[in-house]
Structures are given as C-alpha cells and as structure tokens.
PDB file of N, CA and C in Angstrom:
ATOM      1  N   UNK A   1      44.241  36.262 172.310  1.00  0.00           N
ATOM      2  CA  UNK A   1      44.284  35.076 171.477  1.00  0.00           C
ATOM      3  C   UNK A   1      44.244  33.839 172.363  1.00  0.00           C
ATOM      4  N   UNK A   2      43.611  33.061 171.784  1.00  0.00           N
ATOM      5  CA  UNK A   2      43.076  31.350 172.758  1.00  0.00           C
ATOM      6  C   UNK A   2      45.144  30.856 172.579  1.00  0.00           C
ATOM      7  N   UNK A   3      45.687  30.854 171.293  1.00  0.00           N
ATOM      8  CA  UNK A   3      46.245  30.205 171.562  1.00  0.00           C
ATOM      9  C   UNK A   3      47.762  30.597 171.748  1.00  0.00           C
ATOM     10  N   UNK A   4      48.687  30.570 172.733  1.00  0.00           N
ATOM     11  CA  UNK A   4      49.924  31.299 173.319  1.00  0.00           C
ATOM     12  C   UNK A   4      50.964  31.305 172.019  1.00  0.00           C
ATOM     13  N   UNK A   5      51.052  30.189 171.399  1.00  0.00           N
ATOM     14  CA  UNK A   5      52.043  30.004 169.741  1.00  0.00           C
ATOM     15  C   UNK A   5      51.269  30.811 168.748  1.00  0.00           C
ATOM     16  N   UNK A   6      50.446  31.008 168.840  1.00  0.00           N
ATOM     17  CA  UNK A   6      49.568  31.855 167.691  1.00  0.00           C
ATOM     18  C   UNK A   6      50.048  33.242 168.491  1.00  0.00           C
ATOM     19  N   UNK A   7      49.941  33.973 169.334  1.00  0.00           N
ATOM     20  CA  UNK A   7      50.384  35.267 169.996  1.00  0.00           C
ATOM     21  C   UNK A   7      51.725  34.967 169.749  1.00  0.00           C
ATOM     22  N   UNK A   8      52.691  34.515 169.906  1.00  0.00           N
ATOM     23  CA  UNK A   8      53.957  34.563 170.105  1.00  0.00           C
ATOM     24  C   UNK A   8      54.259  34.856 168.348  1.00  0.00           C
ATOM     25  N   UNK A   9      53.578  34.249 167.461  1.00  0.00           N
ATOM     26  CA  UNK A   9      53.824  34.319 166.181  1.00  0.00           C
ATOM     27  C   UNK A   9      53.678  35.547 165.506  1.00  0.00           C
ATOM     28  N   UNK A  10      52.731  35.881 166.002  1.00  0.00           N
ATOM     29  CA  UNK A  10      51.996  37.153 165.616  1.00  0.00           C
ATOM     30  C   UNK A  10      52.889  38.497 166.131  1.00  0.00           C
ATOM     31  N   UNK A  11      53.285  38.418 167.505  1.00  0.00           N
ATOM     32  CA  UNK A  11      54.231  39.561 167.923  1.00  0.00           C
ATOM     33  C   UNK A  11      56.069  39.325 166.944  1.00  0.00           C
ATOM     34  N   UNK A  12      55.768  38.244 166.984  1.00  0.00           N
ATOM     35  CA  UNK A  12      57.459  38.304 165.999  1.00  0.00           C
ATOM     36  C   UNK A  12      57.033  38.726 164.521  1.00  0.00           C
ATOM     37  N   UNK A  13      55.671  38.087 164.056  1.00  0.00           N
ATOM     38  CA  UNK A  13      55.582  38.978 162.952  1.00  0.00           C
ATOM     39  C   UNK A  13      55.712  40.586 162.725  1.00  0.00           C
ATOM     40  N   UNK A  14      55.194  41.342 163.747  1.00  0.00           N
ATOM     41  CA  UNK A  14      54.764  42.514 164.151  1.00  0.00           C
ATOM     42  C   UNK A  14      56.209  43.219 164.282  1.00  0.00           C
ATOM     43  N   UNK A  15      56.966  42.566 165.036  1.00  0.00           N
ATOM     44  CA  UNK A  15      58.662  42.622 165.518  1.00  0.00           C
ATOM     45  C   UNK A  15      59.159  43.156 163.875  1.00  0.00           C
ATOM     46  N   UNK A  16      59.083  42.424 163.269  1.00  0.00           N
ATOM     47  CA  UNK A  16      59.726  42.050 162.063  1.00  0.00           C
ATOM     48  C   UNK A  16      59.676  43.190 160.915  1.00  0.00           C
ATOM     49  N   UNK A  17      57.817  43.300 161.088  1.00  0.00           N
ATOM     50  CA  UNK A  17      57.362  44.308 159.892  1.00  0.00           C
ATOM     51  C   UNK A  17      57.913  45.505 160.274  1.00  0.00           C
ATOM     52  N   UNK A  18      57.715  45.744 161.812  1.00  0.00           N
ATOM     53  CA  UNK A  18      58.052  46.967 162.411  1.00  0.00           C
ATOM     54  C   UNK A  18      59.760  47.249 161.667  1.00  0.00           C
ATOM     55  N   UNK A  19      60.654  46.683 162.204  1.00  0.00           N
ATOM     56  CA  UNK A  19      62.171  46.967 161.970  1.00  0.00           C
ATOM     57  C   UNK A  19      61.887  47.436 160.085  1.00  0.00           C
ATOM     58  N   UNK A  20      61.142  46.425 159.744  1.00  0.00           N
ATOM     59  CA  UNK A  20      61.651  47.011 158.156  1.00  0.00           C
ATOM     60  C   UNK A  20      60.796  47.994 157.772  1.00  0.00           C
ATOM     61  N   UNK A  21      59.747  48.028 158.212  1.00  0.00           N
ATOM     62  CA  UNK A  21      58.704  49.767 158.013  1.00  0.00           C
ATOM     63  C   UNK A  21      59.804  50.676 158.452  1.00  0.00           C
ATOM     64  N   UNK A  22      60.591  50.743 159.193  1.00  0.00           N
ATOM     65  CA  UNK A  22      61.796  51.327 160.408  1.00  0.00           C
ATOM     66  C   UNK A  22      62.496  51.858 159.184  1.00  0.00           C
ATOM     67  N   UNK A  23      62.852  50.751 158.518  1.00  0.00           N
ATOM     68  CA  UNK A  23      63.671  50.926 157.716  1.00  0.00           C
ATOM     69  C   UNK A  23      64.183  51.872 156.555  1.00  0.00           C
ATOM     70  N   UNK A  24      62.323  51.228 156.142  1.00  0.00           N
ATOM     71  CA  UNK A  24      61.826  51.848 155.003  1.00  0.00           C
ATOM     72  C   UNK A  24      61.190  53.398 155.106  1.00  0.00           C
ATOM     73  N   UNK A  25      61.124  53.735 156.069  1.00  0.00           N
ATOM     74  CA  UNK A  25      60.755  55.136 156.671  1.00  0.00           C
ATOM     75  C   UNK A  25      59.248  54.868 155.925  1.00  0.00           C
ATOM     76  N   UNK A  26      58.794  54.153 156.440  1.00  0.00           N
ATOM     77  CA  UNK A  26      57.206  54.060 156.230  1.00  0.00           C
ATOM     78  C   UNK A  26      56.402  54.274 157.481  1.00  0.00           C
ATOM     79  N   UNK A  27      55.906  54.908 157.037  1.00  0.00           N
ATOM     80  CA  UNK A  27      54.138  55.404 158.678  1.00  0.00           C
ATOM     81  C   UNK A  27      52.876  54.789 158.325  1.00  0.00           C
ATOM     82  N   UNK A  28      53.166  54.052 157.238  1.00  0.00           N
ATOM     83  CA  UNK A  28      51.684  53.981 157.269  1.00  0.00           C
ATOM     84  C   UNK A  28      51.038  52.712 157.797  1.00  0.00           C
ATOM     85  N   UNK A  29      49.573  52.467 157.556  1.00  0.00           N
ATOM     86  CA  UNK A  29      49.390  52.143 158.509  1.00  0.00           C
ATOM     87  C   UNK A  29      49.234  50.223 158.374  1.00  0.00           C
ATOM     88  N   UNK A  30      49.404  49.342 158.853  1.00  0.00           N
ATOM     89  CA  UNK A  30      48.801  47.724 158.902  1.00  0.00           C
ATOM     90  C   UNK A  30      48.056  47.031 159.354  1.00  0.00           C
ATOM     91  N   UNK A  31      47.891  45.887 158.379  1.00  0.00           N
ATOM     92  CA  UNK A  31      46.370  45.605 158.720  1.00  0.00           C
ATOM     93  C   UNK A  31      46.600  44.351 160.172  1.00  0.00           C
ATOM     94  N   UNK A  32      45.126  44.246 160.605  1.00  0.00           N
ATOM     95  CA  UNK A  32      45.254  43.343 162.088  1.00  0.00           C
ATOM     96  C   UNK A  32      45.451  41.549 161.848  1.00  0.00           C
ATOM     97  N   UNK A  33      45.414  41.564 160.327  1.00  0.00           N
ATOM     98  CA  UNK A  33      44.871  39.726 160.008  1.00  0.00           C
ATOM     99  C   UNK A  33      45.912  39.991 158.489  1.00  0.00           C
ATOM    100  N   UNK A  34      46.522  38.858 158.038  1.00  0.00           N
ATOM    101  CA  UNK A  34      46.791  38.814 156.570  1.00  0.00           C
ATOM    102  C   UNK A  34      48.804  39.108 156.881  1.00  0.00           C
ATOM    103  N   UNK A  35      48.778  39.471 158.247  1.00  0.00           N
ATOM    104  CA  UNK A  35      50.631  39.962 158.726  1.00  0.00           C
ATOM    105  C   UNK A  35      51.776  39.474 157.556  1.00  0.00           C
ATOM    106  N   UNK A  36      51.412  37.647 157.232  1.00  0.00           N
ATOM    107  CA  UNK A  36      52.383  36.913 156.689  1.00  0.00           C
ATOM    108  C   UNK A  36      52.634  37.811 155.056  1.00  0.00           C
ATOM    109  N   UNK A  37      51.357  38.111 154.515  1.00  0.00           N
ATOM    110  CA  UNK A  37      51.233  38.275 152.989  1.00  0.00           C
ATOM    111  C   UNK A  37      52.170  39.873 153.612  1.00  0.00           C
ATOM    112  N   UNK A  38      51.062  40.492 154.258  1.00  0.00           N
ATOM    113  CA  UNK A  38      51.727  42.023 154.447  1.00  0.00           C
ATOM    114  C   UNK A  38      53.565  42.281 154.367  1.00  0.00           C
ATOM    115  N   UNK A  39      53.619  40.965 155.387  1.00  0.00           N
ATOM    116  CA  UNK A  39      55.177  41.412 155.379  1.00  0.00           C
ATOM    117  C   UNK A  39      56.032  41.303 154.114  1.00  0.00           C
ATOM    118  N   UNK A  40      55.752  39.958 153.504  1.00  0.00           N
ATOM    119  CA  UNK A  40      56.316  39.385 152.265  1.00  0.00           C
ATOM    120  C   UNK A  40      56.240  40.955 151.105  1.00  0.00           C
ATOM    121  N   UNK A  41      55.193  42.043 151.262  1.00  0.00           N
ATOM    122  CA  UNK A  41      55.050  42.788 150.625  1.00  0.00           C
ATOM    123  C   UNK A  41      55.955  43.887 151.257  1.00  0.00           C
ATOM    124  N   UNK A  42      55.812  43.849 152.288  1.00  0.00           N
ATOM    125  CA  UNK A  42      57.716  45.213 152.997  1.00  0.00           C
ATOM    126  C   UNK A  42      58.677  44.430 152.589  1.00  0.00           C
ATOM    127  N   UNK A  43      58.984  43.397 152.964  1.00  0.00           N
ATOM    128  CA  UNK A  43      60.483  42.618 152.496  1.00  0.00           C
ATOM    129  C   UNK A  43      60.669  42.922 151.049  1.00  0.00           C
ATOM    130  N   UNK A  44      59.594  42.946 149.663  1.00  0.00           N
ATOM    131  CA  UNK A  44      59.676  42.786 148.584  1.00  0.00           C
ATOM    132  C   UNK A  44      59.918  44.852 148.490  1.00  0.00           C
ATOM    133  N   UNK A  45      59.111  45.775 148.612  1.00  0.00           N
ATOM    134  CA  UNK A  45      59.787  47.106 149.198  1.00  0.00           C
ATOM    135  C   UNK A  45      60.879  47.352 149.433  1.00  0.00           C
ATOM    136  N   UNK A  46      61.445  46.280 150.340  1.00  0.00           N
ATOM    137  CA  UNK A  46      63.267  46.390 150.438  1.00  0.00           C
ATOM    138  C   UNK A  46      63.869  45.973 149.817  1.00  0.00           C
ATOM    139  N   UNK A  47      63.726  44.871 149.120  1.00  0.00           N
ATOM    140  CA  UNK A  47      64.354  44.528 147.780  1.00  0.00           C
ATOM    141  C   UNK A  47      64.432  45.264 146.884  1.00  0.00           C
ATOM    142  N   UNK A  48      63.390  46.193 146.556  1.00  0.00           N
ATOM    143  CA  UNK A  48      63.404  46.749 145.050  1.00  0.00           C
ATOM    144  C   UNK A  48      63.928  48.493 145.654  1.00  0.00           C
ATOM    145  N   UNK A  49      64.032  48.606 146.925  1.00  0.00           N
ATOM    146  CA  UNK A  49      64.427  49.044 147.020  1.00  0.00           C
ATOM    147  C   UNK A  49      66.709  49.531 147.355  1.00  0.00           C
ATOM    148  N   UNK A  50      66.926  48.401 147.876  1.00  0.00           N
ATOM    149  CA  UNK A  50      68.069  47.510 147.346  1.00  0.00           C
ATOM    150  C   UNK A  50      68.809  46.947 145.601  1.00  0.00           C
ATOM    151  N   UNK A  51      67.502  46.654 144.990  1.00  0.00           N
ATOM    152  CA  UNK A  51      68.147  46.812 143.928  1.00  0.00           C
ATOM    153  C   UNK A  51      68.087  48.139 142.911  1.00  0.00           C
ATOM    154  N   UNK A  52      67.112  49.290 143.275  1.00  0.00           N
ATOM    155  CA  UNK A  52      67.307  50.363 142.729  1.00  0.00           C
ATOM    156  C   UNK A  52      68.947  51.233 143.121  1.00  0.00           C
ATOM    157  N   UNK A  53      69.015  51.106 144.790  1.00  0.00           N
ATOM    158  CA  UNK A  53      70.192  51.304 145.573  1.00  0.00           C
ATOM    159  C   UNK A  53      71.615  51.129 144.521  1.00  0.00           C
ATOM    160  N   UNK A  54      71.260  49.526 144.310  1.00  0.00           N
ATOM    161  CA  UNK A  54      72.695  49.000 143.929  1.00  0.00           C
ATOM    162  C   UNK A  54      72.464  48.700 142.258  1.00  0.00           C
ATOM    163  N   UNK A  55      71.732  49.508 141.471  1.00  0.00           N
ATOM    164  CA  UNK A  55      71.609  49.337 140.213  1.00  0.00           C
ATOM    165  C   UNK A  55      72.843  49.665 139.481  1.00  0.00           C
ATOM    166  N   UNK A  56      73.830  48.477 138.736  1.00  0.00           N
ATOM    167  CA  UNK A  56      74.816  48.614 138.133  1.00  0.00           C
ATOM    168  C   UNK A  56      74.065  48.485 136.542  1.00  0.00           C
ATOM    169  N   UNK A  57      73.071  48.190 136.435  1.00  0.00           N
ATOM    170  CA  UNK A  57      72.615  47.577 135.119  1.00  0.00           C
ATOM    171  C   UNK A  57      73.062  48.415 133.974  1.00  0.00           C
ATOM    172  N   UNK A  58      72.928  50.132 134.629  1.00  0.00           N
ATOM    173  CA  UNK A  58      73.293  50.968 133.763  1.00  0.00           C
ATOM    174  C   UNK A  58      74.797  50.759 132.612  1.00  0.00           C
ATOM    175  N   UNK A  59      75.549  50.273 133.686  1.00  0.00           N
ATOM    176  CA  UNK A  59      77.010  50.159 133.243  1.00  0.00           C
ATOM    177  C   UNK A  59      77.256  49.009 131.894  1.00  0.00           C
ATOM    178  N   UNK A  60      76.106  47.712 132.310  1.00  0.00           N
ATOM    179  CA  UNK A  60      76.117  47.122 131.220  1.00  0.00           C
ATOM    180  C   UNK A  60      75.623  47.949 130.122  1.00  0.00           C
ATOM    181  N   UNK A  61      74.523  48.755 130.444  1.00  0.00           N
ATOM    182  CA  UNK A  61      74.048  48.732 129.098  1.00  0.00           C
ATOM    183  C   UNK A  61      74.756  50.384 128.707  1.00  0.00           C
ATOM    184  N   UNK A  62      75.345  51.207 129.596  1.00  0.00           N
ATOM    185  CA  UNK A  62      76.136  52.074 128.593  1.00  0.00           C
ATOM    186  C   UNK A  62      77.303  51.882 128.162  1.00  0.00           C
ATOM    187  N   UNK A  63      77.571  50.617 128.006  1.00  0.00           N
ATOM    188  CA  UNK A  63      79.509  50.110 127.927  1.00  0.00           C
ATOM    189  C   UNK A  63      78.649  49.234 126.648  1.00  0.00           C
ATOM    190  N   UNK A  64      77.267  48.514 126.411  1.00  0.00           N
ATOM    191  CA  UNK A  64      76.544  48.282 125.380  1.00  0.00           C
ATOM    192  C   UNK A  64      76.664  49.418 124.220  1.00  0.00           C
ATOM    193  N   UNK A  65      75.652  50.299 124.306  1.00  0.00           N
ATOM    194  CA  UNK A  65      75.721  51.232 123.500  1.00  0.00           C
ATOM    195  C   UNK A  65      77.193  52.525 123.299  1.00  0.00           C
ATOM    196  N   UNK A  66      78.331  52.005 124.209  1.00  0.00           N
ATOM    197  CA  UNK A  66      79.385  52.472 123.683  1.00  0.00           C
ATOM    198  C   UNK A  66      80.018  51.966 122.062  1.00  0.00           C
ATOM    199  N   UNK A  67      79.612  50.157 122.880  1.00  0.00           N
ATOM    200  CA  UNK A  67      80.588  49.518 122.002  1.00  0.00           C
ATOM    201  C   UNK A  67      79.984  49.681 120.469  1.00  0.00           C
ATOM    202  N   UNK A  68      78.748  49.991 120.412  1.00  0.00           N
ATOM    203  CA  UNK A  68      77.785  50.078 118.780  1.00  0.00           C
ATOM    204  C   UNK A  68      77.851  51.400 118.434  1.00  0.00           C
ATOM    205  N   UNK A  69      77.845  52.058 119.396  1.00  0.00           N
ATOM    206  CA  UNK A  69      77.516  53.623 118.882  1.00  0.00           C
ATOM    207  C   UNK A  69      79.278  54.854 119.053  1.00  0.00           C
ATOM    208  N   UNK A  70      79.876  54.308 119.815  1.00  0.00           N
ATOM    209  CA  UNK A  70      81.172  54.939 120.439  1.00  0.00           C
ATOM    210  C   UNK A  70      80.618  55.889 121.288  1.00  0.00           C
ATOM    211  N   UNK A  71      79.659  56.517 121.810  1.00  0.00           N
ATOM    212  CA  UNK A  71      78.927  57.252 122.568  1.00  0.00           C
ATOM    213  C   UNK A  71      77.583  56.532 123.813  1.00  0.00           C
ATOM    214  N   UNK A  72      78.475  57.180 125.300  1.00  0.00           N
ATOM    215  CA  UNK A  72      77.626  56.950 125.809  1.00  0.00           C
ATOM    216  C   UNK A  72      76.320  57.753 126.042  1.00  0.00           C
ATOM    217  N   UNK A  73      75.533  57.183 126.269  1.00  0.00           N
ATOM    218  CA  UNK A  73      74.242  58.175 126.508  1.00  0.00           C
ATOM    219  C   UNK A  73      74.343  58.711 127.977  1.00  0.00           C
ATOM    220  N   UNK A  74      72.907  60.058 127.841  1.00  0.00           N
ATOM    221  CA  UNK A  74      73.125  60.754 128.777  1.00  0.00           C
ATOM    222  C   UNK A  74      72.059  59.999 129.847  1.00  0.00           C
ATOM    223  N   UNK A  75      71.307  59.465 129.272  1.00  0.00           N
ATOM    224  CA  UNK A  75      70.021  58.937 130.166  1.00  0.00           C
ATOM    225  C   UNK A  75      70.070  57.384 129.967  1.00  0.00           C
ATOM    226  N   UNK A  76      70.120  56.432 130.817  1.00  0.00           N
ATOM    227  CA  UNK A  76      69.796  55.398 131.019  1.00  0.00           C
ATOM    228  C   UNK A  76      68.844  54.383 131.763  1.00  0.00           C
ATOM    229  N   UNK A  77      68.322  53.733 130.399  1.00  0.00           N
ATOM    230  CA  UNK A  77      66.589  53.484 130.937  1.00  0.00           C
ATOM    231  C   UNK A  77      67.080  51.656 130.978  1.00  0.00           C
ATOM    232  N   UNK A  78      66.480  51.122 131.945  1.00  0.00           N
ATOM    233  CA  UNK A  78      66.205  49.657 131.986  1.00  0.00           C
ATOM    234  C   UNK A  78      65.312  49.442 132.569  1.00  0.00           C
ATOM    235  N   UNK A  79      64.397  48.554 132.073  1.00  0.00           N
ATOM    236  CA  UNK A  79      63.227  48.126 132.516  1.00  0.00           C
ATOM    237  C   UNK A  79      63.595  45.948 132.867  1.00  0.00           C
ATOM    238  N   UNK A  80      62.816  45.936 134.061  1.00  0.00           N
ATOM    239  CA  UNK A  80      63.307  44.560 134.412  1.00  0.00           C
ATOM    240  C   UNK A  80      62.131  43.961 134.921  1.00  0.00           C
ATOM    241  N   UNK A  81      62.229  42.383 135.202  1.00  0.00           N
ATOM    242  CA  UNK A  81      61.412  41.758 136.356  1.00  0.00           C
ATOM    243  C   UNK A  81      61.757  40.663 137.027  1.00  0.00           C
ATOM    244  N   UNK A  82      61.702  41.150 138.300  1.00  0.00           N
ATOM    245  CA  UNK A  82      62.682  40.411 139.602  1.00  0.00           C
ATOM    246  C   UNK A  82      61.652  39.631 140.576  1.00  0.00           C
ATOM    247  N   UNK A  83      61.985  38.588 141.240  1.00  0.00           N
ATOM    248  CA  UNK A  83      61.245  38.089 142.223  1.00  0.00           C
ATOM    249  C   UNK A  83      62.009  38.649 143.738  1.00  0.00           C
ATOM    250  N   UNK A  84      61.586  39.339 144.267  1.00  0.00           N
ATOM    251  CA  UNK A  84      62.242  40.151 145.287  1.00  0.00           C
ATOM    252  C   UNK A  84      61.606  39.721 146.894  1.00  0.00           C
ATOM    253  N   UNK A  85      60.900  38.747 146.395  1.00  0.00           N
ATOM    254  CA  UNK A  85      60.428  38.261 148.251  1.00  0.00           C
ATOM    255  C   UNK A  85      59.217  37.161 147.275  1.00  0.00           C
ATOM    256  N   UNK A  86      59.013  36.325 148.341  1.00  0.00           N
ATOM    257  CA  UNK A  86      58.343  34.676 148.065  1.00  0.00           C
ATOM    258  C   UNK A  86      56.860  35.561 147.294  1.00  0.00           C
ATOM    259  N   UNK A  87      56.581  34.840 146.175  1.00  0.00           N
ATOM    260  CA  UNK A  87      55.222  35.256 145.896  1.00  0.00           C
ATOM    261  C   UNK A  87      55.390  36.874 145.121  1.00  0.00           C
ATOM    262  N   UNK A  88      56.038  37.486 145.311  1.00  0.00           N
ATOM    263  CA  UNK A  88      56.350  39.466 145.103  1.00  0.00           C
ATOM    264  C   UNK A  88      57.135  39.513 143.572  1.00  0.00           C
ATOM    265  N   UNK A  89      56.796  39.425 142.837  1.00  0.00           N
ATOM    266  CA  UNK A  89      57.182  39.000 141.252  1.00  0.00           C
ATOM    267  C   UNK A  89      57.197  40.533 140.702  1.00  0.00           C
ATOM    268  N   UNK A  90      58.127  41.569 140.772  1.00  0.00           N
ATOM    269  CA  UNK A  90      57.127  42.597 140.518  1.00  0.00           C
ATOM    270  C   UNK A  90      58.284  42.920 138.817  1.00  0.00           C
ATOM    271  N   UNK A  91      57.406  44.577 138.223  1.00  0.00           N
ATOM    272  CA  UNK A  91      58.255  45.100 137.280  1.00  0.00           C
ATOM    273  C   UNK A  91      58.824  46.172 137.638  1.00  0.00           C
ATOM    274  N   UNK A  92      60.113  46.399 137.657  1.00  0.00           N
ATOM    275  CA  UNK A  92      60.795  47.536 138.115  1.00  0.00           C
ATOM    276  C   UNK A  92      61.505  48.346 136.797  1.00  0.00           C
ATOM    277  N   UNK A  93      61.064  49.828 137.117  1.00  0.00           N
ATOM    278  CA  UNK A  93      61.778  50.577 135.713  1.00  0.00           C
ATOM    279  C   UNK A  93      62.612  51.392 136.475  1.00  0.00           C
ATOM    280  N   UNK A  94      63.900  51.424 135.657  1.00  0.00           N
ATOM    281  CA  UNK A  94      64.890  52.333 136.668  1.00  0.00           C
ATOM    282  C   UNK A  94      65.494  53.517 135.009  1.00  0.00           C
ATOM    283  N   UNK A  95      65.906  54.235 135.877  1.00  0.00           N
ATOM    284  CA  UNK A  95      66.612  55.140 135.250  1.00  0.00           C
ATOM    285  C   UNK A  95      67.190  56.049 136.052  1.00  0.00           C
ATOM    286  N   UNK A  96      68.898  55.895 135.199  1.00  0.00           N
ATOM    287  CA  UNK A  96      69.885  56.478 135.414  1.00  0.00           C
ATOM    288  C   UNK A  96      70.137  58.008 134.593  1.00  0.00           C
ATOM    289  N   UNK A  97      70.738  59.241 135.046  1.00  0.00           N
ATOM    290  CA  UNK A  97      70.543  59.838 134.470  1.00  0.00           C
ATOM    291  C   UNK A  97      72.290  60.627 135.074  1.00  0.00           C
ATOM    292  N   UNK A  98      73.110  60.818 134.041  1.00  0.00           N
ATOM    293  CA  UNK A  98      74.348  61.491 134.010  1.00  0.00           C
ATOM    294  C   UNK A  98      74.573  62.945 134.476  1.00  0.00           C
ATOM    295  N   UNK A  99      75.083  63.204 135.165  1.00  0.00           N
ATOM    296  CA  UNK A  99      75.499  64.458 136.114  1.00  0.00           C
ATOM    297  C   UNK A  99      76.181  65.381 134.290  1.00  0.00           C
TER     298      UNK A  99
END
C-alpha cells in the first residue's frame, strides 16, 4: 500500500475481525477490500449471537401467558428486530423450548 495510515488501518481492521471470527469459531473465509462493512457484519454475528445467549424474553412472555391462561407453555417462540452493529438491522426468531 502507497499509503503507511491506510496499512496501519487495514491491519487493525484485520486484528479486529480476526479476534471476533476467533470468537465466533468461524473459518471462513474474507474478502481483501470492503473490511469496514465485513466487520460491522461479525460484530452484528456477535450480537445476535449475545442476545440469543442472554435471551430472557421467554420469561416475559411465559409469566404473559401464565397470567391469561394459568399455564405455562412448553415451547416459547419470539420473534424480534434489533439493531445489533451500525447499519446491521436484522430479524431474529428465537425459541425456547422446556426441559
């Protein structure tokens, strides 16, 4: 690269994606141009992966259908949409399902 701040940018990008591909136990593979969008799309991966992790939603909504029905259910479905990294707007469907 002509210019030394453009390399330096580019390896901390690279730094960056790497730790959270790391993270994410991802192999696959990235592209050489586009790093900024790419990453914003792993960071948004860890988010939804973070909020599947820490999904309490269930609790609202089976302490919901306690209070109407006196019965909780066995399966719990929520469907949502989160902004989970700049630009990464996505729809996430989760479901909980009772031991």
């Amino acid at each position: 690269m002509a210019n030394p701040y453009a390399e330096g940018a580019s390896q901390s990008l690279n730094k960056t994606i790497s730790e959270i591909m790391h993270y994410l136990k991802d192999h696959g593979a990235r592209p050489n141009t586009g790093l900024r969008v790419f990453m914003r799309e792993k960071i948004a991966d860890l988010g939804e992966r973070w909020y599947r992790k820490g999904f309490n939603r269930g609790h609202r909504q089976s302490r919901k259908e306690f209070r109407n029905d006196g019965k909780v259910p066995k399966i719990l479905r929520y469907k949502c949409a989160r902004q989970l990294a700049p630009g990464q707007r996505r729809s996430i469907k989760l479901k909980s399902t009772a031991p």
